[in-house]
Protein backbone atom coordinates (compact mmCIF):
# COMPACT_ATOMS: atom_id res chain seq x y z
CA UNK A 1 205.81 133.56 -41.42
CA UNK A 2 205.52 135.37 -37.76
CA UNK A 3 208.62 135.21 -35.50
CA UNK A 4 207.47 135.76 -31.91
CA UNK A 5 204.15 134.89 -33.18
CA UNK A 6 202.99 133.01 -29.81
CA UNK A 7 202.18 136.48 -27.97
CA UNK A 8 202.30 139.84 -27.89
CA UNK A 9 202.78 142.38 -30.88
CA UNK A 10 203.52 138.96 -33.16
CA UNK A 11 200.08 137.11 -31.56
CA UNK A 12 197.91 140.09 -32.98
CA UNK A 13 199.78 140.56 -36.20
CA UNK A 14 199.36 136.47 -36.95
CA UNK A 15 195.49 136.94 -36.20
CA UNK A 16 195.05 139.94 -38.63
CA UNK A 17 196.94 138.81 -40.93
CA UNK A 18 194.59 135.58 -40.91
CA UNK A 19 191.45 137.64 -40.83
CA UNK A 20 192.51 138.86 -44.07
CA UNK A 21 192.89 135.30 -45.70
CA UNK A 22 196.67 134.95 -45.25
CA UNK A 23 197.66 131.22 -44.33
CA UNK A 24 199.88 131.67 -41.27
CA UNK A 25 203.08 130.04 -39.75
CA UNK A 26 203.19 131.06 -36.15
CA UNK A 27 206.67 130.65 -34.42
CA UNK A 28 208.06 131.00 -31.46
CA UNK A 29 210.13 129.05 -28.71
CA UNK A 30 207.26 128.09 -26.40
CA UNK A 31 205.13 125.99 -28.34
CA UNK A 32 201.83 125.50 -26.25
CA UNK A 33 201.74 129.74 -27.33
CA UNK A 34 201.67 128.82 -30.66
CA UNK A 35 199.40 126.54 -30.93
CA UNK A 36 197.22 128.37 -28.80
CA UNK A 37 197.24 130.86 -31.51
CA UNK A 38 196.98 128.58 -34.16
CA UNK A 39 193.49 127.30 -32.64
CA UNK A 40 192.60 130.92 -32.25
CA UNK A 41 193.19 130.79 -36.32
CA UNK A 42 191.54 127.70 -37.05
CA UNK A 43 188.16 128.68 -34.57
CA UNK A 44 187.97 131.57 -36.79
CA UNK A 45 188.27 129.69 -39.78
CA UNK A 46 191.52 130.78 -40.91
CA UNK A 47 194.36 128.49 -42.05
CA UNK A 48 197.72 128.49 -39.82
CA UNK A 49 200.47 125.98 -38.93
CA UNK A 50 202.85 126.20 -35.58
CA UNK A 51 206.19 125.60 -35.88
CA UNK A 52 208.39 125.92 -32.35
CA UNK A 53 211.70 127.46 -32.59
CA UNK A 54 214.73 130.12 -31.18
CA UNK A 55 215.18 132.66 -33.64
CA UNK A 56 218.88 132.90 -32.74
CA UNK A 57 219.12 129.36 -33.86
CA UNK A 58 220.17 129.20 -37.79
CA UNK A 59 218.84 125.48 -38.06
CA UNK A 60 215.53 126.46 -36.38
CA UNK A 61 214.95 129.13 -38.94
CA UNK A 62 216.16 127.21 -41.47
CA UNK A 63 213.36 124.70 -40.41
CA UNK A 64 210.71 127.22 -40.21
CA UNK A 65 211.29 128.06 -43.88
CA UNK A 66 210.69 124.97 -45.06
CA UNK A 67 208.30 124.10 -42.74
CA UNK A 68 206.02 127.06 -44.86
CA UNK A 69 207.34 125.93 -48.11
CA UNK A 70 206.14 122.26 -47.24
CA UNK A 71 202.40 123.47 -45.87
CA UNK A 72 201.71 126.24 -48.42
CA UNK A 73 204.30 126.14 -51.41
CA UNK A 74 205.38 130.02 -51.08
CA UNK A 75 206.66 132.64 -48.52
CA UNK A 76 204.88 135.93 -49.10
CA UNK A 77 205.03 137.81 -45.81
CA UNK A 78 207.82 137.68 -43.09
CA UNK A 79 206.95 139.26 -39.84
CA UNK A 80 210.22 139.50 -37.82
CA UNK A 81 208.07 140.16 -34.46
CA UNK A 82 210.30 138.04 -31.74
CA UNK A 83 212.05 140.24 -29.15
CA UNK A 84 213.06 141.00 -25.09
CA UNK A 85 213.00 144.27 -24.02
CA UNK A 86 216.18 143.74 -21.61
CA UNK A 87 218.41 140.69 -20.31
CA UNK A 88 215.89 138.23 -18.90
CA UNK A 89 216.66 136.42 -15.95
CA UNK A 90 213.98 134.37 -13.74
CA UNK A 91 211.15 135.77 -15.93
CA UNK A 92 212.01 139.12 -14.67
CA UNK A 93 213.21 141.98 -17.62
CA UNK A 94 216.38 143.54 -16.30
CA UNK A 95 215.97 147.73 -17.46
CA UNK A 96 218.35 149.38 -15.00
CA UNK A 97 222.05 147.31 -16.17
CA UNK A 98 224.11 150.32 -17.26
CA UNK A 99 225.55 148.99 -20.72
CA UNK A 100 228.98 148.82 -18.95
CA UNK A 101 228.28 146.56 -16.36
CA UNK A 102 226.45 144.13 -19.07
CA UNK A 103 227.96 140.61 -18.99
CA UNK A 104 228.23 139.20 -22.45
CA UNK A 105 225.81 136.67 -21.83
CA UNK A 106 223.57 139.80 -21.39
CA UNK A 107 224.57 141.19 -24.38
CA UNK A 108 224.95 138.36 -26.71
CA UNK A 109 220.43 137.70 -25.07
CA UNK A 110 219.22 141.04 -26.34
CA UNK A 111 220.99 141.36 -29.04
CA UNK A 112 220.75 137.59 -30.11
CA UNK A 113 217.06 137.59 -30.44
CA UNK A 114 215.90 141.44 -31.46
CA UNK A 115 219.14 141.84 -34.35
CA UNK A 116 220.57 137.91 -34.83
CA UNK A 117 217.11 137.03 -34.91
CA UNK A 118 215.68 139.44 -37.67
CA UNK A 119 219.21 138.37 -39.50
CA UNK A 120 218.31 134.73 -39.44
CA UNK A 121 214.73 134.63 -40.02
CA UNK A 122 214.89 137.02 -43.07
CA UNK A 123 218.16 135.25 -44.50
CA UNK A 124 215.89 131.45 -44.29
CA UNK A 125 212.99 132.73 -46.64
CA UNK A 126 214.66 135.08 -48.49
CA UNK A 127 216.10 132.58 -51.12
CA UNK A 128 212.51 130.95 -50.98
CA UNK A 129 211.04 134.82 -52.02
CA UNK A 130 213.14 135.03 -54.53
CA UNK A 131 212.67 131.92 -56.46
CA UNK A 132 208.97 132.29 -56.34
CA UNK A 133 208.94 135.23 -58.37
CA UNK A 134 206.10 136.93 -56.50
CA UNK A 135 207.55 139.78 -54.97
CA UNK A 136 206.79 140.06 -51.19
CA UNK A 137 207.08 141.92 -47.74
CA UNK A 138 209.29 141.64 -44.82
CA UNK A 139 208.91 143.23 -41.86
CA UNK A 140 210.27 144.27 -38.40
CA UNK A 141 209.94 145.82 -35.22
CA UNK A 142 211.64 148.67 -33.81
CA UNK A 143 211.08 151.21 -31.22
CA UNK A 144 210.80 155.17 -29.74
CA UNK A 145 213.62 154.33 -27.54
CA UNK A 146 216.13 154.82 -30.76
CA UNK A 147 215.34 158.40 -30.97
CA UNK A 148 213.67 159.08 -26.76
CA UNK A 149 217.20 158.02 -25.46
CA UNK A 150 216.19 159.32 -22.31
CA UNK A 151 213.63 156.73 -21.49
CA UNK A 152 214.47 154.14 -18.90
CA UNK A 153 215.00 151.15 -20.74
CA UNK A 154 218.02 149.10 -20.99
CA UNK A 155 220.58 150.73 -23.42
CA UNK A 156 221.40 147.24 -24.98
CA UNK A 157 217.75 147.40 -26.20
CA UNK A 158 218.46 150.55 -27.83
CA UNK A 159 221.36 149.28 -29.52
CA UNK A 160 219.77 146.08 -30.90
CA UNK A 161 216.72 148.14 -32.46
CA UNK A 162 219.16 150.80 -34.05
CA UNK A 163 220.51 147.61 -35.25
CA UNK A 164 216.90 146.44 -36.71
CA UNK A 165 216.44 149.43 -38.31
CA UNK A 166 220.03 150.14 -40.06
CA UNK A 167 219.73 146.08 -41.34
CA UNK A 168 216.21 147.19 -42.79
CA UNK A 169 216.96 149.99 -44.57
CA UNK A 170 220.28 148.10 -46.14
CA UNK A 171 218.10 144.60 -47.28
CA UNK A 172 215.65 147.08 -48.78
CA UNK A 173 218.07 148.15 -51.16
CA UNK A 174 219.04 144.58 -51.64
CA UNK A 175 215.98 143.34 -52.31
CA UNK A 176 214.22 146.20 -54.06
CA UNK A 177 215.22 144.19 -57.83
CA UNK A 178 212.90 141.18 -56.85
CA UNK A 179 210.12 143.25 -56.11
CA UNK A 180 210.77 142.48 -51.89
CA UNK A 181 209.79 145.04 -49.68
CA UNK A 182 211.27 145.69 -46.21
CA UNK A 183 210.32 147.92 -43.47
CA UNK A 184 210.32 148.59 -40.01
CA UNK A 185 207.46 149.59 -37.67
CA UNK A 186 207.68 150.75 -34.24
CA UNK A 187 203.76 151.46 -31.84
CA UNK A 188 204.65 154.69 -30.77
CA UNK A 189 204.97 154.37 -27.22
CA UNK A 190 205.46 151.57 -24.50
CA UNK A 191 202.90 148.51 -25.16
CA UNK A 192 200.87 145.84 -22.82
CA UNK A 193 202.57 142.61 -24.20
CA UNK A 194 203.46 139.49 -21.60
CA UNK A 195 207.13 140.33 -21.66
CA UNK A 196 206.69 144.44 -20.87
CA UNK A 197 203.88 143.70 -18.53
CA UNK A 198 205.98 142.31 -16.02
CA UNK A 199 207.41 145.65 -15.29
CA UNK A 200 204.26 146.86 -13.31
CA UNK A 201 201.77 144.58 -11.46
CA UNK A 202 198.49 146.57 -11.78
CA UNK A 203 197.07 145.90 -15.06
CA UNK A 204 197.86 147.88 -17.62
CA UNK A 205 198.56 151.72 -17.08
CA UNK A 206 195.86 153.64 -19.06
CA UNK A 207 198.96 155.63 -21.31
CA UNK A 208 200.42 152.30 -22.47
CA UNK A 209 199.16 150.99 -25.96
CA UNK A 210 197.24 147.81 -26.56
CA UNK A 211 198.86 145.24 -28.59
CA UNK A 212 196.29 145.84 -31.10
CA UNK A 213 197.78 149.11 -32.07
CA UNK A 214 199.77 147.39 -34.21
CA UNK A 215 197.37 145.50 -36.53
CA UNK A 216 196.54 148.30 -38.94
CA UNK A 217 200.10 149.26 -39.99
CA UNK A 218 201.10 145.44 -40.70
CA UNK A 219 198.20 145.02 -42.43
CA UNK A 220 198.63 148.33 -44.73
CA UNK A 221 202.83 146.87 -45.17
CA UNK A 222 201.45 142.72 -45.92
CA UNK A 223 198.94 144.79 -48.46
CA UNK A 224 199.15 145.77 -52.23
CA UNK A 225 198.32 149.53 -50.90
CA UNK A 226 202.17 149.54 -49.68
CA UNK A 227 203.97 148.42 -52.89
CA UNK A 228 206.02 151.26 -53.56
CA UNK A 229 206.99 151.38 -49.59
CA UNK A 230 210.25 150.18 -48.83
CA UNK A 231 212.89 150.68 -46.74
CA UNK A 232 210.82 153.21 -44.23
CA UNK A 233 209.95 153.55 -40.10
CA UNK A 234 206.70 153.67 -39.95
CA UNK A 235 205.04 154.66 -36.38
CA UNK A 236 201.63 152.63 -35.13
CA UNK A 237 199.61 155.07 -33.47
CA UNK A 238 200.58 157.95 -36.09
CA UNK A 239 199.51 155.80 -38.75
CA UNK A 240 196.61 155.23 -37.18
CA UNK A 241 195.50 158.77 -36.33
CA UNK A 242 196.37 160.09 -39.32
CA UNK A 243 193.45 157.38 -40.71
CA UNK A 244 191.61 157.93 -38.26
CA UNK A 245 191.38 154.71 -37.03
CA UNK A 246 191.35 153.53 -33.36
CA UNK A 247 193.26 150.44 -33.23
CA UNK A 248 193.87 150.77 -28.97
CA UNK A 249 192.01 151.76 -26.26
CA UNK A 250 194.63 153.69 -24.39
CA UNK A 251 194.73 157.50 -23.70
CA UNK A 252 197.53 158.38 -26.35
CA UNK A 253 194.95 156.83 -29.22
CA UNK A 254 191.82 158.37 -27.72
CA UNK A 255 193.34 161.74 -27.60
CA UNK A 256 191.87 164.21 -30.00
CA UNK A 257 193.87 167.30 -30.01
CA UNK A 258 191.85 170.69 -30.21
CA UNK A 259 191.39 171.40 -33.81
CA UNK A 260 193.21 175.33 -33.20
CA UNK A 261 196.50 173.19 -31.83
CA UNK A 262 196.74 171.23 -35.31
CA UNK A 263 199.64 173.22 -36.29
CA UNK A 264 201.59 172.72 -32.95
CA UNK A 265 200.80 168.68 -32.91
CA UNK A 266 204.37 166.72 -32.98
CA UNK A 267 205.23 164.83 -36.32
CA UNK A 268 207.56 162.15 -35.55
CA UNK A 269 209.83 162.41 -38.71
CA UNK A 270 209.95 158.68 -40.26
């Protein structure tokens, strides 16, 4: 099941995910996106369903569930991928708002979709995990901003992916007796998705990440290789150098440090 599955981060996680034989239930609130992605699926001849819906919405969840119990009989994989980067308004994202001149609406936007959101879609096939006895992974998305406070982004952002992050680590340990894993991932760095790209008009600027640079990490977290991860930030493009794998054409994954540096290269504690 892939919240925010019609584009972006949650587009390129339903389509690996499908590569690797997964039967996929692609979600979000603009339907002609998901089934765009679904036929993207199917062309490839993997198996996926779309199922429209506002993650903020308990009874659209609640549908989504079932919608994946009725196709396929069992939730294995949750993919809590729907978010906004800032208060939308007209299409446009909204990153200079100090937090104290936020209207509620604002507030109750961002924080509605990136926290509420994760809430609602995990609580829906939670029950459904747990009664099939499997075992499974959930999964969400967080970002740099929580610990690069100084980037300009809008600080309700910030506050909703602390959020993300604190509500992982705490349904980990909730979870951890039916054999459910939860973590959080984050790319690394600012990404090319629909939603960011409206905040420059030339393309995409050669430092900013690929949505792709996301596929190998939610592959490694959907995969037996990551059954005794739980509760852990995991970083995209550090994962993937460490593997050395290039997920992203962008300069910050085709960057190979001088071997004599090694020592001095930045770890991003996790």
């Amino acid at each position: 099941v892939v919240t925010g599955g019609g584009s972006g981060l949650g587009r390129e996680i339903s389509l690996e995910w499908a590569s690797e034989g997964a039967s996929i239930v692609v979600s979000s609130y603009v339907p002609e996106q998901n089934e765009a992605v679904v036929q993207e699926i199917r062309d490839a001849g993997g198996t996926a369903i779309a199922v429209a819906g506002d993650v903020r919405s308990e009874e659209d969840m609640a549908r989504l569930a079932r919608a994946a119990m009725d196709e396929f009989g069992q939730i294995d994989l949750v993919m809590a991928a729907a978010g906004i980067p800032a208060p939308m308004a007209e299409g446009t994202a909204d990153t200079t708002t100090a937090m104290y001149e936020l209207t509620l609406a604002q507030w109750d936007q961002v924080v509605g979709i990136n926290l509420t959101g994760v809430f609602l879609a995990a609580r829906a096939c939670v029950p459904y995990m747990i009664a099939g006895g499997r075992g499974g992974s959930i999964m969400a998305i967080t970002s740099a901003t929580v610990r690069e406070v100084s980037r300009p982004t809008s600080g309700v952002y910030v506050v909703s992916k602390w959020g993300v992050e604190g509500f992982v680590k705490r349904l980990a340990r909730e979870l951890d007796e039916f054999d459910i894993r939860v973590n959080v991932f984050q790319p690394g760095g600012m990404t090319h998705t629909p939603i960011l790209g409206k905040l420059y008009t030339d393309g995409r600027p050669p430092d900013r990440h690929e949505a792709a640079v996301v596929r190998p990490v939610a592959r490694y977290l959907a995969s037996d290789e990551s059954r005794f991860v739980t509760g852990r930030m995991l970083v995209a493009d550090q994962f993937n150098r460490e593997r050395g794998i290039v997920a992203c054409e962008c300069t910050r994954c085709n960057w190979r440090p001088n071997p004599l540096e090694l020592e001095y290269y930045p770890i991003i504690a996790t």
